[in-house]
Each structure stands twice: as structure tokens, then as C-alpha cells.
N, C-alpha and C. Protein backbone atom coordinates (compact mmCIF):
# COMPACT_ATOMS: atom_id res chain seq x y z
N UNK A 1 -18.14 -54.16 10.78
CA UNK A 1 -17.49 -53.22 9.88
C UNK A 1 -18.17 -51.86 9.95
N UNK A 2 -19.58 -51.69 10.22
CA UNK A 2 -20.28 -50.44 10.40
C UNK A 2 -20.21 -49.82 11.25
N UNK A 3 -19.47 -50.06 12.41
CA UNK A 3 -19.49 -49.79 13.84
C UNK A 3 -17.93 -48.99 13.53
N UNK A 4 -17.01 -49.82 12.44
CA UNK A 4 -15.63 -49.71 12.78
C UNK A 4 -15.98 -48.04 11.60
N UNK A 5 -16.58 -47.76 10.41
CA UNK A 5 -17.16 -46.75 10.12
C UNK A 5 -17.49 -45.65 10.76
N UNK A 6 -18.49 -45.87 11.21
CA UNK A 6 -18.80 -44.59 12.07
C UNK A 6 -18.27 -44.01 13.18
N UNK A 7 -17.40 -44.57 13.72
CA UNK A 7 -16.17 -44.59 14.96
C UNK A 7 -15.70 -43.77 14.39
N UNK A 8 -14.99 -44.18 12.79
CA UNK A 8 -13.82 -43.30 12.41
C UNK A 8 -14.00 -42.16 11.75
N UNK A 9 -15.55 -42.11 11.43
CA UNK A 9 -16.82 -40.91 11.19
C UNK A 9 -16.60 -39.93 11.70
N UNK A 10 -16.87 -40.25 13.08
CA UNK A 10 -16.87 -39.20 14.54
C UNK A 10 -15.59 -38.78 14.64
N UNK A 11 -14.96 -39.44 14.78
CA UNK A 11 -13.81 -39.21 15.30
C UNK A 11 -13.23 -37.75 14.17
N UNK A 12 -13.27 -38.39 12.81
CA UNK A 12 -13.09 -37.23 12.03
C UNK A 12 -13.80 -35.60 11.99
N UNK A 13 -15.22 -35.88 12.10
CA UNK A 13 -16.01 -35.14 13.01
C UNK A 13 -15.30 -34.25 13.67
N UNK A 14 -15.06 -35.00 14.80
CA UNK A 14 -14.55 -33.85 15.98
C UNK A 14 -13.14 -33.16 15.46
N UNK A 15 -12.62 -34.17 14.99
CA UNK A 15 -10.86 -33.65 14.64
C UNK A 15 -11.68 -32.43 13.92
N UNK A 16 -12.53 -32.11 12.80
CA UNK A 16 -12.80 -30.78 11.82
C UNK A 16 -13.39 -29.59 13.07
N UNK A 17 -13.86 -30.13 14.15
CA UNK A 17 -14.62 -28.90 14.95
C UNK A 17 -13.68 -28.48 16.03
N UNK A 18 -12.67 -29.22 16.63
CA UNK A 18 -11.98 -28.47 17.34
C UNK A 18 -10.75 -27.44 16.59
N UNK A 19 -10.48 -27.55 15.56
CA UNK A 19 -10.09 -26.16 14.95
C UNK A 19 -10.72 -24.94 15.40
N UNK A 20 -11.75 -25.26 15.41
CA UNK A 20 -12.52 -24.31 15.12
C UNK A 20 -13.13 -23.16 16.20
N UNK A 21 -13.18 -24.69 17.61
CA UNK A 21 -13.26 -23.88 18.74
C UNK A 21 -12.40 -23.50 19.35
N UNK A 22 -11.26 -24.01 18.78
CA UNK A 22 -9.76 -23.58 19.47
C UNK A 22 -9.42 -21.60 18.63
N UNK A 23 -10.22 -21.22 17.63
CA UNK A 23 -10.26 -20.11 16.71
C UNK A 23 -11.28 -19.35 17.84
N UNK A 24 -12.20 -19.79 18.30
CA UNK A 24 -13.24 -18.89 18.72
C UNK A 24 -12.53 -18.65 20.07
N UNK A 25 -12.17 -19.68 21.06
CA UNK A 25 -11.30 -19.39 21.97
C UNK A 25 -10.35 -18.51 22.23
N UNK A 26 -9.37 -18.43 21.47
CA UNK A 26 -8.44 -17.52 21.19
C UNK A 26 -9.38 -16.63 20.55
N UNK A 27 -10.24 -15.83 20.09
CA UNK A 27 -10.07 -14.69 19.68
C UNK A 27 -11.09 -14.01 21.07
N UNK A 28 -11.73 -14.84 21.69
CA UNK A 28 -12.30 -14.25 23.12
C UNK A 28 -11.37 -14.12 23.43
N UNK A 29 -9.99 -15.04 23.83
CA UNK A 29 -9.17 -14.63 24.85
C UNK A 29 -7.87 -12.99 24.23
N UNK A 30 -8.06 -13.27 22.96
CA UNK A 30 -7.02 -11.87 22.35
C UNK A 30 -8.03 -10.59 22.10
N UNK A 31 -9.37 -10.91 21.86
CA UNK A 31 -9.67 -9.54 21.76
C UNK A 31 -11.14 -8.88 22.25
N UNK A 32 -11.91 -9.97 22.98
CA UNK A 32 -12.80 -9.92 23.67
C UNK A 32 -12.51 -9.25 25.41
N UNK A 33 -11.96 -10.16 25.86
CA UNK A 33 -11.76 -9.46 27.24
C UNK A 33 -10.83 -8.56 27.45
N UNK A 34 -9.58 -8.39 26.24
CA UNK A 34 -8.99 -7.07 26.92
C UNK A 34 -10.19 -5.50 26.40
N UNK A 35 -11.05 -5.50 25.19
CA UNK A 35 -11.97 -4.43 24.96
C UNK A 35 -13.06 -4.30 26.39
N UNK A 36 -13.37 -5.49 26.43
CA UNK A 36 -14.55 -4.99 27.96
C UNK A 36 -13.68 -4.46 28.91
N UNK A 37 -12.10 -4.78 28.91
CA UNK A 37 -11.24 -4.30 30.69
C UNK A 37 -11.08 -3.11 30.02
N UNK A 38 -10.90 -2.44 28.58
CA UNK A 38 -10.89 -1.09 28.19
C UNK A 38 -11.88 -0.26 28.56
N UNK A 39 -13.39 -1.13 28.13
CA UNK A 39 -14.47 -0.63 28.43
C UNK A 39 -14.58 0.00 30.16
N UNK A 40 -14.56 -0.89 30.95
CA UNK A 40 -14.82 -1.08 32.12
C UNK A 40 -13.82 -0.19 33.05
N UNK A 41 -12.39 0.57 32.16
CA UNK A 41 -11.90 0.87 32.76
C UNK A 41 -12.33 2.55 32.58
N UNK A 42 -12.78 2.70 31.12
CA UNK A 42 -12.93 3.91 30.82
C UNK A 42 -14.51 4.62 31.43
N UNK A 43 -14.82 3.76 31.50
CA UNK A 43 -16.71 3.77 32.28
C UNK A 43 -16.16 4.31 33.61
N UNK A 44 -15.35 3.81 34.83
CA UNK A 44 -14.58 4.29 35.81
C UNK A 44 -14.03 5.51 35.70
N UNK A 45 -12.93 5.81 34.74
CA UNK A 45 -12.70 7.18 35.04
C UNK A 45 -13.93 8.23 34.43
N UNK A 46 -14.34 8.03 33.29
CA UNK A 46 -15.88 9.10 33.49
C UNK A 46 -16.66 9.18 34.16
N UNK A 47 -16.83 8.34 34.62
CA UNK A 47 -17.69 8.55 36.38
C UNK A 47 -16.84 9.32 37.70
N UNK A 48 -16.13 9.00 37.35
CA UNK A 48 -14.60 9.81 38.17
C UNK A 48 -14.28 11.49 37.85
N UNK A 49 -14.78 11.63 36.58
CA UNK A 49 -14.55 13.14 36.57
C UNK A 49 -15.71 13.65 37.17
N UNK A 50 -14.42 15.51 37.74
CA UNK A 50 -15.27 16.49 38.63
C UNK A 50 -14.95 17.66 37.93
N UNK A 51 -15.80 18.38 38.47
CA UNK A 51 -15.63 19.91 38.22
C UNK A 51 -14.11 20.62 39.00
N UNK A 52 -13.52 21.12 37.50
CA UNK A 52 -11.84 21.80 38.38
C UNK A 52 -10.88 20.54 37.65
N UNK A 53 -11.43 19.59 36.93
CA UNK A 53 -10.18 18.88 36.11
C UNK A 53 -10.34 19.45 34.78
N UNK A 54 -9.11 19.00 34.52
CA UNK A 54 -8.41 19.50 33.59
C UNK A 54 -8.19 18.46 32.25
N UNK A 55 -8.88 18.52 31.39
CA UNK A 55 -9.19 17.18 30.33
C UNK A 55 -8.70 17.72 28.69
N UNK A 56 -8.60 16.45 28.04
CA UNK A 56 -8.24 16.87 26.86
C UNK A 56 -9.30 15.60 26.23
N UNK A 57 -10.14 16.46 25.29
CA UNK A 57 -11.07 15.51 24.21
C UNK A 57 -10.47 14.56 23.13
N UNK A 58 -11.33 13.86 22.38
CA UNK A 58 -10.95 13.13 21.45
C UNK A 58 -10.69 14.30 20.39
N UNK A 59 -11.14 14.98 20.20
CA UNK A 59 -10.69 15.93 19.02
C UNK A 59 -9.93 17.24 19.34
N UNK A 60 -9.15 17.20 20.37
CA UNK A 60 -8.05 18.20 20.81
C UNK A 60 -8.20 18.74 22.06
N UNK A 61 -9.10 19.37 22.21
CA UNK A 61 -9.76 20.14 23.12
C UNK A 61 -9.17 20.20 23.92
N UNK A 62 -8.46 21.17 24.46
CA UNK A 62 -7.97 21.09 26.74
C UNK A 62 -8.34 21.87 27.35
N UNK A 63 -9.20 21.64 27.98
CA UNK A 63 -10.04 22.56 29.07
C UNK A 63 -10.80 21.65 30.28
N UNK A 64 -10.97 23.15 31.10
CA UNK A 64 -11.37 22.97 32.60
C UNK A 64 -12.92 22.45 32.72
N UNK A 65 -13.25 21.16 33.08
CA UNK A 65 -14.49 21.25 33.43
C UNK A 65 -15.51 22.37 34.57
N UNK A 66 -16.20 22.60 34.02
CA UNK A 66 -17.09 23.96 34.50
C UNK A 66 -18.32 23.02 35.29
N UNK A 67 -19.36 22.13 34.54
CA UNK A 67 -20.40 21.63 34.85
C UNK A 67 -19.93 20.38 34.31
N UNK A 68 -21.04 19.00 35.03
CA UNK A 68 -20.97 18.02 34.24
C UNK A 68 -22.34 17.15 34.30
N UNK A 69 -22.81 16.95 33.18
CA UNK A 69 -24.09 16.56 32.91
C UNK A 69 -24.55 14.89 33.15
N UNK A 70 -25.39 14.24 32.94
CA UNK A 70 -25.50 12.96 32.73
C UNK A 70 -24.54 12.48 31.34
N UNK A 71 -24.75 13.31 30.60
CA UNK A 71 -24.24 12.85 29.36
C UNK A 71 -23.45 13.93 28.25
N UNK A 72 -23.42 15.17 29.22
CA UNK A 72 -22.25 16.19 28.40
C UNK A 72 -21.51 16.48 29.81
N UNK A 73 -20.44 17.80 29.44
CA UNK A 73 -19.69 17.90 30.44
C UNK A 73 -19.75 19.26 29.48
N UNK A 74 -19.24 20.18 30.44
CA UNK A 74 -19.12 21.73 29.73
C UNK A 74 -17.61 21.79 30.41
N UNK A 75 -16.81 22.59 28.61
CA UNK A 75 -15.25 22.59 29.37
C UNK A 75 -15.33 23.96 29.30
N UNK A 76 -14.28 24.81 29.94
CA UNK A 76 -13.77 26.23 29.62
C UNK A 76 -12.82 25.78 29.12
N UNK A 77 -12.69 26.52 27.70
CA UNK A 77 -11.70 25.97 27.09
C UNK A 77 -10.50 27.39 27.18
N UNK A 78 -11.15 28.40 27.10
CA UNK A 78 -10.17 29.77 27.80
C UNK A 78 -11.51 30.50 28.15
N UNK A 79 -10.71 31.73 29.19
CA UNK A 79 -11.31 32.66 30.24
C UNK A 79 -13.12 33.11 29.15
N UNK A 80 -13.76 32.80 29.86
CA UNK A 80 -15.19 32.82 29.56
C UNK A 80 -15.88 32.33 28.05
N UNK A 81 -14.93 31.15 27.64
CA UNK A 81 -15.42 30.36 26.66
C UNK A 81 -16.04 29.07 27.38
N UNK A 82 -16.89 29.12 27.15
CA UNK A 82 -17.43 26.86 27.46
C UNK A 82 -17.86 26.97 26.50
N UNK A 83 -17.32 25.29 25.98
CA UNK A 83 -18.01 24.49 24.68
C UNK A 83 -18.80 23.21 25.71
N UNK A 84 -19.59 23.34 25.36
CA UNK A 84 -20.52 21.68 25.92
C UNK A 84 -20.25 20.44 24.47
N UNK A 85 -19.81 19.52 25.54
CA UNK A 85 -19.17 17.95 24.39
C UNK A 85 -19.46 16.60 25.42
N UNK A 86 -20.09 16.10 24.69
CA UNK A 86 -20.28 14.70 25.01
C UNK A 86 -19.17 13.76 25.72
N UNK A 87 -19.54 13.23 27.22
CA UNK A 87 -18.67 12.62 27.90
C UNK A 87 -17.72 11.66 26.97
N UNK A 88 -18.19 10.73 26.61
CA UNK A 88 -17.32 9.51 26.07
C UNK A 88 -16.64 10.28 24.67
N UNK A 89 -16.49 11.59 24.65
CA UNK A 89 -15.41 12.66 24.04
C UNK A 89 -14.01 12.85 24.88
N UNK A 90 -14.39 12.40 26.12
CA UNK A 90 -13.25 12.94 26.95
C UNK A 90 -12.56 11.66 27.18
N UNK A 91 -11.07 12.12 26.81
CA UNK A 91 -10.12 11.13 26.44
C UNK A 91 -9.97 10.60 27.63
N UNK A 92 -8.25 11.75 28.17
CA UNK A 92 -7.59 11.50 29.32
C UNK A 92 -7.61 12.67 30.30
N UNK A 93 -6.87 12.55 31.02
CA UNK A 93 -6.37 14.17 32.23
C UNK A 93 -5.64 14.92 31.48
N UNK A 94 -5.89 16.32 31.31
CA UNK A 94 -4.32 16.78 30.71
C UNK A 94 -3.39 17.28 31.64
């Protein structure tokens, strides 16, 4: 009878934990790997910008890259203005 117990112990056991990993599963698969292919894609094009593109920032900005730093980029934003702004500022191409 103790054997037929703890069988149905376990068994219950597992039935409560695979909820659970079936929750952690799915949320790696909905929101874990598409943020790193965001990541991974946006790491690519900032390494990809040159001097002579034409960019628009997270906070409006559209201007010509002039210089580009390890970790800023200087835009002309019109004829003999540069603002210097932090790469992972720069959105898309404009």
C-alpha cells in the first residue's frame, strides 16, 4: 500500500511542475530569443555605420554623421552645427 502511495505522490509531483516548465518555456521561446535577434541585429547595424550616413536618433535628430567614436558619433545636424550623441541613440537610416 506504501509503494501504491508514493507512486501516486510523484506522479502528482510532476503533474504540479510541468506547468510550470511548460510557462518558462514559452516565455524563452515568446520573449527571450526574439529580444537577443533585436539585440544582435541592432549591435550589426551600429557597427555598420560610416561617416556620410544619414541617421535619425531616438529623440528626433536627422543628421549627417561627421566622426564616429567608440561610443559617440558626431551628427551635423545643419551646415556647421555637430551635436555629439551616444551610439545606441541612433535609431535607423533616414
Amino acid at each position: 500500500m506504501n509503494t501504491q502511495a508514493s507512486a501516486a505522490s510523484s506522479a502528482q509531483t510532476v503533474m504540479q511542475v510541468v506547468p510550470i516548465l511548460l510557462i518558462v518555456v514559452l516565455f524563452y521561446a515568446l520573449v527571450i530569443l526574439p529580444q537577443k535577434k533585436r539585440q544582435k541585429k541592432m549591435a550589426e547595424f551600429l557597427s555598420a555605420l560610416k561617416v556620410g550616413d544619414r541617421v535619425v536618433t531616438g529623440g528626433g535628430l536627422v543628421g549627417t554623421i561627421s566622426s564616429i567614436g567608440d561610443r559617440d558619433v558626431a551628427l551635423e545636424i545643419a551646415p556647421g552645427v555637430v551635436v555629439t550623441v551616444m551610439k545606441q541613440a541612433v535609431l535607423t537610416l533616414a
